[in-house]
N, C-alpha and C. Protein backbone atom coordinates (compact mmCIF):
# COMPACT_ATOMS: atom_id res chain seq x y z
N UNK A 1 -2.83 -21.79 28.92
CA UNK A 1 -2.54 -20.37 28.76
C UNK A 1 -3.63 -19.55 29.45
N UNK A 2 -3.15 -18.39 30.10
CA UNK A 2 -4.31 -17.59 30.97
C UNK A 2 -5.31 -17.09 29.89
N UNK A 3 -6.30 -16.82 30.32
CA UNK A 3 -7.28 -16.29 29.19
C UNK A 3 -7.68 -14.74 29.54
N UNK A 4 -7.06 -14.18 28.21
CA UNK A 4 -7.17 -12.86 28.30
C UNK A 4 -8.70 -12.18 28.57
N UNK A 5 -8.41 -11.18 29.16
CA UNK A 5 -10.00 -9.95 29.54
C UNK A 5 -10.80 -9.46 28.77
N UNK A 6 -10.28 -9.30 27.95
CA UNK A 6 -10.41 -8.44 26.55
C UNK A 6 -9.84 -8.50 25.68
N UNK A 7 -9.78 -8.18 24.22
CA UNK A 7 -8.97 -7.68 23.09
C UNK A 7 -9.74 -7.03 22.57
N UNK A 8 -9.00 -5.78 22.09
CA UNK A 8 -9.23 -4.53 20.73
C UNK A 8 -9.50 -5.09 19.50
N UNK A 9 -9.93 -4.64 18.68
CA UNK A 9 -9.52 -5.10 17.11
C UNK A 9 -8.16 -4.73 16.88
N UNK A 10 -7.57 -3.17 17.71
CA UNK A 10 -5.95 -3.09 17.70
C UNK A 10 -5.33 -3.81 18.23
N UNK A 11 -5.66 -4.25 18.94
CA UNK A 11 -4.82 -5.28 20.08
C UNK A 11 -4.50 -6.77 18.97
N UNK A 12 -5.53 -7.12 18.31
CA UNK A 12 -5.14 -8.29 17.04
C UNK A 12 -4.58 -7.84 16.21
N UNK A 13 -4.95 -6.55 15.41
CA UNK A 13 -3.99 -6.12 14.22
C UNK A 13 -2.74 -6.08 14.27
N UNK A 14 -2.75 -5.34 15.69
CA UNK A 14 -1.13 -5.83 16.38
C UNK A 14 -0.50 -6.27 16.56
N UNK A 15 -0.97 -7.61 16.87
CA UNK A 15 -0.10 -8.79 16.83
C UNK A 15 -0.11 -9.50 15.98
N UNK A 16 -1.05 -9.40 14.99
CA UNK A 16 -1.50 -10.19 13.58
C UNK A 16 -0.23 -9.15 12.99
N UNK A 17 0.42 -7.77 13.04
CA UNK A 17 1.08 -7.18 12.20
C UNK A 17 2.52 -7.65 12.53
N UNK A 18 2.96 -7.73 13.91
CA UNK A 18 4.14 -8.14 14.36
C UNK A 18 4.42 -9.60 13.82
N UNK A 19 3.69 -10.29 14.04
CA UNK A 19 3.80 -11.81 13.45
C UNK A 19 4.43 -11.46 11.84
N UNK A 20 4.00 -10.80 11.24
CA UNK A 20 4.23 -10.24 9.51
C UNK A 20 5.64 -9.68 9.59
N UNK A 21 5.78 -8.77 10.17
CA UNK A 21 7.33 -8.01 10.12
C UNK A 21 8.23 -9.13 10.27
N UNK A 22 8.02 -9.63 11.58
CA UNK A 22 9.19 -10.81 12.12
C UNK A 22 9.58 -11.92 11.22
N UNK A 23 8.26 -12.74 10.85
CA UNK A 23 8.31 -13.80 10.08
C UNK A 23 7.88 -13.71 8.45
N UNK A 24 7.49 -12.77 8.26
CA UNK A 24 7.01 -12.80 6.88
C UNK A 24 5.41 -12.97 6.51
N UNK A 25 4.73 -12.61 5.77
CA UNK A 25 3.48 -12.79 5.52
C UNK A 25 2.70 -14.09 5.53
N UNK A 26 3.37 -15.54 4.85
CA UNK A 26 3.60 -16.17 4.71
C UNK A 26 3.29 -16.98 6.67
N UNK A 27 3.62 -16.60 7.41
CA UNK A 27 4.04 -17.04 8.63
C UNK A 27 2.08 -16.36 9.13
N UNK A 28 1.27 -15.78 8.68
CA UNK A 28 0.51 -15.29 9.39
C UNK A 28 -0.75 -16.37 9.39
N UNK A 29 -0.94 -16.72 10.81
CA UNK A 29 -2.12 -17.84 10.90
C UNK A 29 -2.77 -17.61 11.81
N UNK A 30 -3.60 -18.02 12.56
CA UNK A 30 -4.51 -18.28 13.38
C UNK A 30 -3.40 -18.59 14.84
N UNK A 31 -3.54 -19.50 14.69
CA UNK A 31 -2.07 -20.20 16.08
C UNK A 31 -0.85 -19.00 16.63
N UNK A 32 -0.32 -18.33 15.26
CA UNK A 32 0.47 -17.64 15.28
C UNK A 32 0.57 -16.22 16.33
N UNK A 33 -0.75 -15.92 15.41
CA UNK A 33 -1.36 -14.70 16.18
C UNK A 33 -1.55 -15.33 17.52
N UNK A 34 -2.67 -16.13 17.79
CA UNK A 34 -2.86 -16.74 19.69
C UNK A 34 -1.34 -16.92 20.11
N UNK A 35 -0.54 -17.55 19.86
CA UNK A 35 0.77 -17.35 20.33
C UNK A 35 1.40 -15.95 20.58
N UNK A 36 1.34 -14.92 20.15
CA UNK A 36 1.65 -13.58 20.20
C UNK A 36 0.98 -13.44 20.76
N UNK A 37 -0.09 -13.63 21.49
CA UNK A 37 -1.33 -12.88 22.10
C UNK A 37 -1.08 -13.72 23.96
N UNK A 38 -0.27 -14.85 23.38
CA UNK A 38 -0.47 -15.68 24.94
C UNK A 38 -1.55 -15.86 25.28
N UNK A 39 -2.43 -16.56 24.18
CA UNK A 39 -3.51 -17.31 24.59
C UNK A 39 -4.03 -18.63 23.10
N UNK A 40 -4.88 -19.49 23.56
CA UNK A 40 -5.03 -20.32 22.79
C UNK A 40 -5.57 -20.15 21.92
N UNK A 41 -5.63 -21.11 20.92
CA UNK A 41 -5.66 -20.47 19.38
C UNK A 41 -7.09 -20.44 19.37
N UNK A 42 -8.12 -21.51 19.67
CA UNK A 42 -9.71 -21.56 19.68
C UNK A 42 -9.89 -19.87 20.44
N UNK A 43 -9.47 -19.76 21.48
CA UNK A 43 -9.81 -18.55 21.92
C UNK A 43 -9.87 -17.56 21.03
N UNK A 44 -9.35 -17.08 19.89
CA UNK A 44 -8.93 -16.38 19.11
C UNK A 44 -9.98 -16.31 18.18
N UNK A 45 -10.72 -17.33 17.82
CA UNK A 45 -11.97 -17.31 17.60
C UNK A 45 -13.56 -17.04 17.94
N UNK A 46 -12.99 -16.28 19.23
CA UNK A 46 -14.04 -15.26 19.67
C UNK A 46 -14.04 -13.99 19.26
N UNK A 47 -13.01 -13.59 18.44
CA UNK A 47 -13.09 -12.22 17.94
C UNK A 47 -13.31 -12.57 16.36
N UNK A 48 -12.41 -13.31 15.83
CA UNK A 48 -12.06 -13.66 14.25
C UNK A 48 -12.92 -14.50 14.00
N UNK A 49 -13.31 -14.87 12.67
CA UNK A 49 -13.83 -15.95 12.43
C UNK A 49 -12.34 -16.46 11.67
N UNK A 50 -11.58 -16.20 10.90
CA UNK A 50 -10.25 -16.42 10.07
C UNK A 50 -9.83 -15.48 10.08
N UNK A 51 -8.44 -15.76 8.98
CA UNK A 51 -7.37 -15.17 8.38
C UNK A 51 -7.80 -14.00 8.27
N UNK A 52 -8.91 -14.10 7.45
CA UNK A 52 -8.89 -12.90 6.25
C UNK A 52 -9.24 -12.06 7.48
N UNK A 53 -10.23 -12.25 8.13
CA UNK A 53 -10.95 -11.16 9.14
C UNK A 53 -8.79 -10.52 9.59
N UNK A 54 -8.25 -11.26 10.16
CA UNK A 54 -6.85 -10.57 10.74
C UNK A 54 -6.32 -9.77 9.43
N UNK A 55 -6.52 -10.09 8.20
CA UNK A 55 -5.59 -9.40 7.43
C UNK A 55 -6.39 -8.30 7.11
N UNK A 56 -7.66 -7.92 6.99
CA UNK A 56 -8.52 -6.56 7.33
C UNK A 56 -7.84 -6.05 8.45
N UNK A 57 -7.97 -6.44 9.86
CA UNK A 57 -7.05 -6.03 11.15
C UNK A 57 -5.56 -5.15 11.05
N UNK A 58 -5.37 -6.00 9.75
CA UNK A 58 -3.55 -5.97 9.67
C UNK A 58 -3.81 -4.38 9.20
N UNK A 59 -4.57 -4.17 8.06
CA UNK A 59 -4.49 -2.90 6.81
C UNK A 59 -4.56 -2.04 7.83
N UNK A 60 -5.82 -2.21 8.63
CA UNK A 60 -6.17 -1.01 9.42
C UNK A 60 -5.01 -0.36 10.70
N UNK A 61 -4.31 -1.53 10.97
CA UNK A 61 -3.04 -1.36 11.86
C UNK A 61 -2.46 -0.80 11.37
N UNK A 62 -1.67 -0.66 9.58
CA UNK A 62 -0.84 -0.61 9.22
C UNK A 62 -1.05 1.17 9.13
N UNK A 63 -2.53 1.56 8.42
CA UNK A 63 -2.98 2.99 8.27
C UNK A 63 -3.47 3.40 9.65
N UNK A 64 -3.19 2.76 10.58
CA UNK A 64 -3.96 3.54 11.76
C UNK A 64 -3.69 4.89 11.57
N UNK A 65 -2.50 5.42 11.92
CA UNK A 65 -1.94 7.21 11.98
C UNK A 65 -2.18 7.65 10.90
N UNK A 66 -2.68 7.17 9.14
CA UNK A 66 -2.66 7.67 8.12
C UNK A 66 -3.37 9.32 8.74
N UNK A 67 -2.89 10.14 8.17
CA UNK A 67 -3.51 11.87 8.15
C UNK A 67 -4.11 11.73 6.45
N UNK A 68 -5.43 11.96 6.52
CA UNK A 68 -6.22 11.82 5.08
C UNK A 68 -6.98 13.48 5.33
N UNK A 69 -6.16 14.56 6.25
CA UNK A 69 -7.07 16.21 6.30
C UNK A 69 -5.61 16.36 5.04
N UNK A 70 -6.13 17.47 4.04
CA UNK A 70 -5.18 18.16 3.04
C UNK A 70 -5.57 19.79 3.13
N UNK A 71 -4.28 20.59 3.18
CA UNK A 71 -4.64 21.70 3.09
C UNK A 71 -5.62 22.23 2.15
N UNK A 72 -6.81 23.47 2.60
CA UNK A 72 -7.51 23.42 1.55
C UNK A 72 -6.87 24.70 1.01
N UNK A 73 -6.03 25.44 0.93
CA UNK A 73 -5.73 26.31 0.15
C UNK A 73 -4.24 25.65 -0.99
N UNK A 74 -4.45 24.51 -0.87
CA UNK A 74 -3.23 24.18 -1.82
C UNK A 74 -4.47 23.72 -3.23
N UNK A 75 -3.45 23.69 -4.08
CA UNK A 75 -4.12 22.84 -5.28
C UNK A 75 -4.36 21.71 -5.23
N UNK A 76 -4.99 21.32 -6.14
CA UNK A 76 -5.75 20.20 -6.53
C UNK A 76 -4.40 18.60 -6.65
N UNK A 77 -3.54 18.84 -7.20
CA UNK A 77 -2.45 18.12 -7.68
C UNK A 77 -1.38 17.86 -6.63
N UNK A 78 -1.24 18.89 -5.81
CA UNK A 78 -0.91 18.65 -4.58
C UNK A 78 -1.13 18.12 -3.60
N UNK A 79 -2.61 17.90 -3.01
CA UNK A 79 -3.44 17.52 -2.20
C UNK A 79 -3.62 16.08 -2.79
N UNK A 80 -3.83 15.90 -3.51
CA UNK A 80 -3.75 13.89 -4.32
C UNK A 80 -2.43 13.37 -3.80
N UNK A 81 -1.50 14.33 -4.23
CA UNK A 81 0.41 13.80 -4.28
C UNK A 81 0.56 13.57 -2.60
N UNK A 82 -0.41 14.69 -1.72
CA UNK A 82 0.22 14.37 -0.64
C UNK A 82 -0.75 13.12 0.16
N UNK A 83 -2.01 13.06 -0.32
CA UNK A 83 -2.36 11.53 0.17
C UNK A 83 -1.65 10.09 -0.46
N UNK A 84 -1.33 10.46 -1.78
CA UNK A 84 -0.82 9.17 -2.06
C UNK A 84 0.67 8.68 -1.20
N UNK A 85 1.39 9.53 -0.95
CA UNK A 85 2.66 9.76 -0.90
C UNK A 85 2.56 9.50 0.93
N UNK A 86 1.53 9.89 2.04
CA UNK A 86 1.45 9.49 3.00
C UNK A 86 1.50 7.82 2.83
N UNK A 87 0.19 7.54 2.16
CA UNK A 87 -0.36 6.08 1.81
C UNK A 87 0.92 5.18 1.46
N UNK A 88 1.71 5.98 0.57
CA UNK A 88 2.84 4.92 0.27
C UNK A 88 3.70 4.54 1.29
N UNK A 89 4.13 5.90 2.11
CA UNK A 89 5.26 5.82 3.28
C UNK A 89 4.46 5.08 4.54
N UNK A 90 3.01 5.42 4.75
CA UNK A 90 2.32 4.07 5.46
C UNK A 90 2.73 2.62 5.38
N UNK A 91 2.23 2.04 3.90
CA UNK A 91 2.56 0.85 3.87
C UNK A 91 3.53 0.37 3.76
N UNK A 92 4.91 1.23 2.81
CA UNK A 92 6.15 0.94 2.82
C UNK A 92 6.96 0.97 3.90
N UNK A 93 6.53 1.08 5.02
CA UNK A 93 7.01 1.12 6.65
C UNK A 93 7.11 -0.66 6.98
N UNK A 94 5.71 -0.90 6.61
CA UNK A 94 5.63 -2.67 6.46
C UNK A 94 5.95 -3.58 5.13
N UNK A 95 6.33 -4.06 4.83
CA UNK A 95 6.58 -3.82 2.84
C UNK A 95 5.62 -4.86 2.94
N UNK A 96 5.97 -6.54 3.80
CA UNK A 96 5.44 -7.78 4.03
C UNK A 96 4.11 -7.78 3.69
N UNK A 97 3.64 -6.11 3.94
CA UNK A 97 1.86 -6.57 3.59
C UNK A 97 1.38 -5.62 2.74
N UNK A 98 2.62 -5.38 1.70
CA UNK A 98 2.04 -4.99 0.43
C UNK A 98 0.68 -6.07 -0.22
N UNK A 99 0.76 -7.05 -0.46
CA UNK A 99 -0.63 -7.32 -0.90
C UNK A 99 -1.89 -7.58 -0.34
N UNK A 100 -1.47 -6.97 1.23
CA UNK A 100 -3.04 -6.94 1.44
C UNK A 100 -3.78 -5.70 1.40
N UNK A 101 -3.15 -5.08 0.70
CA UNK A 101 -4.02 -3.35 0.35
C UNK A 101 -4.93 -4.12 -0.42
N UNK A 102 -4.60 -4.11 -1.68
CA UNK A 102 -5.51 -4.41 -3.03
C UNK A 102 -6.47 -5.47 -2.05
N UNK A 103 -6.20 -6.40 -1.65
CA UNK A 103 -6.85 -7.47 -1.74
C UNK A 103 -7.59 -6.73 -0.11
N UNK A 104 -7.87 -5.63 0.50
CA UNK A 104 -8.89 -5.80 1.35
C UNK A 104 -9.29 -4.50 1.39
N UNK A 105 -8.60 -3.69 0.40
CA UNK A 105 -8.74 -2.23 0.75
C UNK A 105 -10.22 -2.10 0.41
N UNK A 106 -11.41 -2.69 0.00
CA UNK A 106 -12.87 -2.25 0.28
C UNK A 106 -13.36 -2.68 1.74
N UNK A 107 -12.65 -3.68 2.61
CA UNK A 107 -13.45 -4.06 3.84
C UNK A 107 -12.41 -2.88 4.59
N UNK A 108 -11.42 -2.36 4.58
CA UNK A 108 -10.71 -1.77 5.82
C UNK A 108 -11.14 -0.75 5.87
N UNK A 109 -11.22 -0.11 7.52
CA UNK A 109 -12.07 1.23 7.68
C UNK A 109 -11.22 2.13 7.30
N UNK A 110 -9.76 1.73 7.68
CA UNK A 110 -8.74 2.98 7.22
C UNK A 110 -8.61 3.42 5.33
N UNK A 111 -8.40 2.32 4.59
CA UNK A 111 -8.50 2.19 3.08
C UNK A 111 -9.75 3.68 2.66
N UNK A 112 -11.40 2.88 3.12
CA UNK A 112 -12.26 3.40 3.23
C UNK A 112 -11.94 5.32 2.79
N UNK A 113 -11.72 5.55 4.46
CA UNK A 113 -11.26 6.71 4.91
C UNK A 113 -10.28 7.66 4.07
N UNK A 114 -9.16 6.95 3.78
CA UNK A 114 -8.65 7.55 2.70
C UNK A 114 -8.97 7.34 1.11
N UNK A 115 -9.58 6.83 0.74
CA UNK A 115 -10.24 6.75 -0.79
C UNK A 115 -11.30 8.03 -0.88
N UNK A 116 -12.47 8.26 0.26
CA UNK A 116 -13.04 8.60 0.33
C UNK A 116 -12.50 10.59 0.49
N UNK A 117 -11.13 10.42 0.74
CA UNK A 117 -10.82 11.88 0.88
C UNK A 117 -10.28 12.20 -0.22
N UNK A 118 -9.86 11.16 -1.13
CA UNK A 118 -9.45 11.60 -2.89
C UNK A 118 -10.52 11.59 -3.15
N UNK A 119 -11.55 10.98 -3.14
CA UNK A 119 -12.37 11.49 -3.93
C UNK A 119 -12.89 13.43 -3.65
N UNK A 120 -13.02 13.33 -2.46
CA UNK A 120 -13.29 14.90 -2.04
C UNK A 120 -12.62 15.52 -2.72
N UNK A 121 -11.24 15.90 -2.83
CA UNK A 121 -10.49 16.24 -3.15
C UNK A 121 -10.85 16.71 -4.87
N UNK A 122 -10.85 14.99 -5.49
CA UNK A 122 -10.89 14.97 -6.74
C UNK A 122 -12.29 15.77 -7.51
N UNK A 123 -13.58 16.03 -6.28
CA UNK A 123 -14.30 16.88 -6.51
C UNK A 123 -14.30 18.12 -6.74
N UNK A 124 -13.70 18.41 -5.77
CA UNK A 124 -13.21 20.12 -5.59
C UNK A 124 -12.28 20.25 -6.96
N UNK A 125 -11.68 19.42 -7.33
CA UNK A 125 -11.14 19.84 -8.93
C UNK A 125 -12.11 19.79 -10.05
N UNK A 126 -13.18 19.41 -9.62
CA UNK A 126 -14.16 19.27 -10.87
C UNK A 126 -14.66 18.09 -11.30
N UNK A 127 -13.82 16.95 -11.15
CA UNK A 127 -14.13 16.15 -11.64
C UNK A 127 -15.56 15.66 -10.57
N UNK A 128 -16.36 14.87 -11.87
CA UNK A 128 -17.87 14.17 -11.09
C UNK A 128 -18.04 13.19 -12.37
N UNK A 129 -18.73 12.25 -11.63
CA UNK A 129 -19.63 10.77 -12.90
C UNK A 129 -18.39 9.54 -13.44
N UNK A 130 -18.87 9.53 -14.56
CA UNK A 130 -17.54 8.62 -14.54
C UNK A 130 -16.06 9.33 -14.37
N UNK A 131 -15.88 10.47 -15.00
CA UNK A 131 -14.46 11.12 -15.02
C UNK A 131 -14.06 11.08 -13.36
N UNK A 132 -14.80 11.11 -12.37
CA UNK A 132 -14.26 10.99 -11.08
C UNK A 132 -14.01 9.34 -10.96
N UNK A 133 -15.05 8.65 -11.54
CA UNK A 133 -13.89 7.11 -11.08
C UNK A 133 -13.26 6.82 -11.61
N UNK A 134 -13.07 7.20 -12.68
CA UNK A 134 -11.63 6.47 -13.81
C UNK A 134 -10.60 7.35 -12.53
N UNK A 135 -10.80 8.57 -12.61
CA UNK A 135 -9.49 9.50 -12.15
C UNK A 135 -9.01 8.43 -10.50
N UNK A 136 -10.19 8.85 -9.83
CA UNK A 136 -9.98 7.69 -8.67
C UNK A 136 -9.20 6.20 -8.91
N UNK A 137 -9.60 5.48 -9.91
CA UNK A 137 -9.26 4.05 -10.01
C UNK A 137 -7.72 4.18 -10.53
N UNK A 138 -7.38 5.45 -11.43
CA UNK A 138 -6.15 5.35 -12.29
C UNK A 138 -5.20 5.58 -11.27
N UNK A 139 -5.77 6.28 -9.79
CA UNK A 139 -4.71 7.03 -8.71
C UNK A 139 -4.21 5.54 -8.21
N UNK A 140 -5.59 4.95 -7.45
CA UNK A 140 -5.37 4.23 -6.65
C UNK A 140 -4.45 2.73 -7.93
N UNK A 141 -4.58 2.62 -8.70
CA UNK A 141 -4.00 1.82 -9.73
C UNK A 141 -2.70 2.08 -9.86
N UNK A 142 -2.52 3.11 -10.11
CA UNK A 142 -0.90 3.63 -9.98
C UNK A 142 -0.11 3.56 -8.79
N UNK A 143 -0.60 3.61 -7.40
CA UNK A 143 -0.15 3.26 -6.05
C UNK A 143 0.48 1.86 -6.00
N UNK A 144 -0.93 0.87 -6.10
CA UNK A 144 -0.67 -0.38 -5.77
C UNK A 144 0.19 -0.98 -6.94
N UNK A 145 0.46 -0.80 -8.11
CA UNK A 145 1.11 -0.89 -8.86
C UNK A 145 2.80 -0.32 -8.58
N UNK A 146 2.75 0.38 -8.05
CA UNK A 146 3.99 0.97 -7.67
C UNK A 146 4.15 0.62 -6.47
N UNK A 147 3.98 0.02 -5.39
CA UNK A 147 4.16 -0.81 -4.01
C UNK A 147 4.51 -1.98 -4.45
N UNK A 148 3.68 -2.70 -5.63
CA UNK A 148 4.49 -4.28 -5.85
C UNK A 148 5.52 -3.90 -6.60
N UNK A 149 5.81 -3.23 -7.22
CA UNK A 149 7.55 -2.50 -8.28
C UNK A 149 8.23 -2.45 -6.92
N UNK A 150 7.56 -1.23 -5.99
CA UNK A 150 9.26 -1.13 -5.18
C UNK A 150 9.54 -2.16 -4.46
N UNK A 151 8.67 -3.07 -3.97
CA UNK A 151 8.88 -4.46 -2.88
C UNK A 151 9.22 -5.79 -3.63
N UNK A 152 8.96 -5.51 -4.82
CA UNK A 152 8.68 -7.09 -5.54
C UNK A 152 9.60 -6.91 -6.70
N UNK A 153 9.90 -5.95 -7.86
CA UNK A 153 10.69 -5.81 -8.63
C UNK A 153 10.81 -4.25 -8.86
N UNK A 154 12.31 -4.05 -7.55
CA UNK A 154 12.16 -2.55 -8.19
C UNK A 154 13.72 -2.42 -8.66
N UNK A 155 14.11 -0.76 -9.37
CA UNK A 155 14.61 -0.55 -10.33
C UNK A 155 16.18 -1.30 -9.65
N UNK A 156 16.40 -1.16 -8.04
CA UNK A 156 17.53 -2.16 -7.80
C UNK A 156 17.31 -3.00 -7.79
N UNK A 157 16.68 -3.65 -7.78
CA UNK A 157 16.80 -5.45 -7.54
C UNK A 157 17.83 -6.01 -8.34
N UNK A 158 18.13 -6.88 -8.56
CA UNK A 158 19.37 -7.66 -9.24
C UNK A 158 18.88 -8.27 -10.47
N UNK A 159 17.72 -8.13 -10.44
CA UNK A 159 17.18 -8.69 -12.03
C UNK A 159 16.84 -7.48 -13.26
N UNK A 160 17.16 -6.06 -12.50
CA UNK A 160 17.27 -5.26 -13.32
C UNK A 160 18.46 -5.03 -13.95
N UNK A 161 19.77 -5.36 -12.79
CA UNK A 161 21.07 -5.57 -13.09
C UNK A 161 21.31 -6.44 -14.20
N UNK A 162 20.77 -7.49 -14.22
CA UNK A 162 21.10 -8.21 -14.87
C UNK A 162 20.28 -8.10 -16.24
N UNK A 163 19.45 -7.40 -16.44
CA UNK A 163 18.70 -7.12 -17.66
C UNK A 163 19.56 -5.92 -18.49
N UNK A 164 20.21 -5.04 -17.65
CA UNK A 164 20.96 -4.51 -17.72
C UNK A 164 22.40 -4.68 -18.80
N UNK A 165 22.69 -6.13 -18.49
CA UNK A 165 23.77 -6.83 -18.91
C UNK A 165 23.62 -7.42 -20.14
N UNK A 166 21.91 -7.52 -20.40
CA UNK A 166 21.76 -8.20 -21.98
C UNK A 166 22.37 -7.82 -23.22
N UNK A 167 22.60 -8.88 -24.17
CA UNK A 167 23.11 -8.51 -25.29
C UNK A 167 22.12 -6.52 -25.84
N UNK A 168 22.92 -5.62 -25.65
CA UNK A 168 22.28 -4.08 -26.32
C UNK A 168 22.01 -4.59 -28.07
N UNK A 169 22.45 -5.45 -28.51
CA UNK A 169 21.98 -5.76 -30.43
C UNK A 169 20.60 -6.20 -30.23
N UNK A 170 20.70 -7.01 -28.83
CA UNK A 170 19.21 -8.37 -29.48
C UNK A 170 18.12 -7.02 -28.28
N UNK A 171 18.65 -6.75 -27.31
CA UNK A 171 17.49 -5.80 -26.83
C UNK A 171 18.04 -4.58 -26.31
N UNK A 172 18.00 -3.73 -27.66
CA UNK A 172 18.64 -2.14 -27.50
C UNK A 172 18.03 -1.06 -26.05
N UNK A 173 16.93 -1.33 -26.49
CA UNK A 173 15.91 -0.31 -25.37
C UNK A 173 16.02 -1.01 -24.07
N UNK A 174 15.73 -2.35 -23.97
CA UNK A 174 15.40 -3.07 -22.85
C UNK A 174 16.95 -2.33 -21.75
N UNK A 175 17.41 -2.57 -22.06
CA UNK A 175 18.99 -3.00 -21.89
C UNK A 175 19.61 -1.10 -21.40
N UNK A 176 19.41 -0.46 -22.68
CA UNK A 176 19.82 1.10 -22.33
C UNK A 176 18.68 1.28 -20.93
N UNK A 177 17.71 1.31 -20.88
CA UNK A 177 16.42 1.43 -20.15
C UNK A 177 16.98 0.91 -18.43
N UNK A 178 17.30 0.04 -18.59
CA UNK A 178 17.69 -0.69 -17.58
C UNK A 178 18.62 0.05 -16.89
N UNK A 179 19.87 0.29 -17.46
CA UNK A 179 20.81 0.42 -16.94
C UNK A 179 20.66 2.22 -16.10
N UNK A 180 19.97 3.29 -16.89
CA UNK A 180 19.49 4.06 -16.10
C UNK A 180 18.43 3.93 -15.23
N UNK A 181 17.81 3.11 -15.28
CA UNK A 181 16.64 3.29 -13.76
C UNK A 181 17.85 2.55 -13.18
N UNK A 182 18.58 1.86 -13.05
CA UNK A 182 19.54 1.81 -11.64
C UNK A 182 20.24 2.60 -10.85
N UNK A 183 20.29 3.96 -11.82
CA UNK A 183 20.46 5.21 -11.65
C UNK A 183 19.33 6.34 -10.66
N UNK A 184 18.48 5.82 -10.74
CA UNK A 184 17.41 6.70 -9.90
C UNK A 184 16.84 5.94 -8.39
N UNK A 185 16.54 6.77 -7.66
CA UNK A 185 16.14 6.67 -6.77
C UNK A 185 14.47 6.16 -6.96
N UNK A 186 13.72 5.54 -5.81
CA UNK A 186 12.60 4.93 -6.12
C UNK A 186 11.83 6.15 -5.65
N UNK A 187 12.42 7.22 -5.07
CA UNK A 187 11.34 8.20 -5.09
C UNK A 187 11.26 9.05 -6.13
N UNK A 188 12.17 9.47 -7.14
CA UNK A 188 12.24 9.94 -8.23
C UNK A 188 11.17 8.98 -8.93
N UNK A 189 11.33 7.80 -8.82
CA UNK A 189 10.75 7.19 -9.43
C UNK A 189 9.25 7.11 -9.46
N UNK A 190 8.64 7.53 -8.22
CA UNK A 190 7.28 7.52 -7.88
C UNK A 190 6.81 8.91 -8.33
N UNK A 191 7.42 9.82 -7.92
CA UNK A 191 7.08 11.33 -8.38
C UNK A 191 7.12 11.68 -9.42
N UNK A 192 8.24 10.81 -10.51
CA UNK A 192 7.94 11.02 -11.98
C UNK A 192 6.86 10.12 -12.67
N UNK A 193 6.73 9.12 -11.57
CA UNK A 193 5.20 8.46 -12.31
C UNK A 193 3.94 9.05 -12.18
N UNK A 194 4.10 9.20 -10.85
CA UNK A 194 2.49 10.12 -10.23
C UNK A 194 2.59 11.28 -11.31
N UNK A 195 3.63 11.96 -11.16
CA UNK A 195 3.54 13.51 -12.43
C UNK A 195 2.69 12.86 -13.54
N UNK A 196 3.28 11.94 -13.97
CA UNK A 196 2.48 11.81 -15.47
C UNK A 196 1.14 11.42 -15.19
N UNK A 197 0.76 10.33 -14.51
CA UNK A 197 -0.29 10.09 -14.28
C UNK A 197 -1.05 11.89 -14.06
N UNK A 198 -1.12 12.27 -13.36
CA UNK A 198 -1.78 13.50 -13.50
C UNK A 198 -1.87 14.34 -14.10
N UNK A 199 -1.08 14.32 -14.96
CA UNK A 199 -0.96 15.21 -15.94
C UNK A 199 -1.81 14.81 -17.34
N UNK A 200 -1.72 13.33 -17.36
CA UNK A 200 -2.29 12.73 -17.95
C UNK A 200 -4.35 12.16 -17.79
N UNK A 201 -4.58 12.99 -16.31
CA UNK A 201 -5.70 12.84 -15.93
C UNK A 201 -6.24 14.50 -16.04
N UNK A 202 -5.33 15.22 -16.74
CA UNK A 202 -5.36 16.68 -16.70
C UNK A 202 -5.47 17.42 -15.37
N UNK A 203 -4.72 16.72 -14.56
CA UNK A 203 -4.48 17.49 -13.13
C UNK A 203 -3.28 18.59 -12.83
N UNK A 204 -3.35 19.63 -12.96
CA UNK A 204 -2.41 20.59 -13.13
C UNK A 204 -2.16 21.54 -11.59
């Protein structure tokens, strides 16, 4: 295989991300990526040392375009809703690498970048000391929590259907519960969670 001139760190995320869409997360290796790249896999080890180094690559690919500026004449509750809500439609563009947020979002520069603008944010509302990291941890907790719901078990999936279907005597709530979130949309669904969450962090 010819041996390439150069590579970006975009130029790997890139193809470390395409490998993910096409084949699945599951499919992302070392070889894989040098094959997408049209070059040999040892070669590939002049930029990477491993995996993990590509799946840092991947996050930052995935948030490259993230916009983390918020108007400053909006409120406080607004300006959170509209970073999270970028962040979600970011990663939910790729679903395949829903779990590599959590699991790299302290090494990625993009993660970084946007944590670091809720917190701004979460300043300018007042909050400082611990009340700014709980508020921070409960945001970012509620995100990644709600990325594995909509990709991994969300309110359509077929196992809600079918929870749906349970005897209503032996599980009354389970069962009523069910059968309306099949009824909502997953963005209703995010906006009525984020609401509470903030409301519940006294963000008004």
């Amino acid at each position: 295989m010819p041996r390439p001139r150069s590579l970006t760190k975009s130029d790997l995320g890139a193809a470390a991300l395409a490998v993910i869409d096409r084949d699945g997360l599951s499919a992302l290796t070392m070889r894989a990526v040098a094959k997408e790249l049209r070059m040999a896999t040892m070669a590939l080890y002049r930029y990477v040392s491993d995996r993990a180094e590509l799946e840092v690559l991947v996050v930052d690919e995935v948030l490259v375009g993230l916009d983390v500026s918020t108007p400053a004449e909006a409120d406080v509750r607004d300006r959170l809703s509209l970073l999270l809500e970028r962040m979600r439609a970011a990663i939910s563009a790729h679903p395949a690498t829903v779990p590599l947020v959590p699991r790299h979002r302290k090494s990625s520069t993009a993660t970084l970048r946007w944590m670091e603008a809720m917190l701004s944010v979460l300043t300018e509302g007042g909050f400082a000391g611990p009340d700014r990291v709980i508020a921070q941890r409960t945001l970012v907790a509620f995100l990644l929590g709600f990325l594995q719901n909509e990709h991994y078990a969300s309110i359509t999936a077929p196992e809600t259907a079918a929870i749906a279907r349970l005897s209503p005597d032996t599980y009354p709530m389970l069962t009523q519960t069910a059968a309306q979130a099949r009824e909502m949309s997953v963005d209703d669904e995010f906006r009525g969670g984020l609401g509470i969450v903030l409301r519940g962090l006294a963000i008004e």
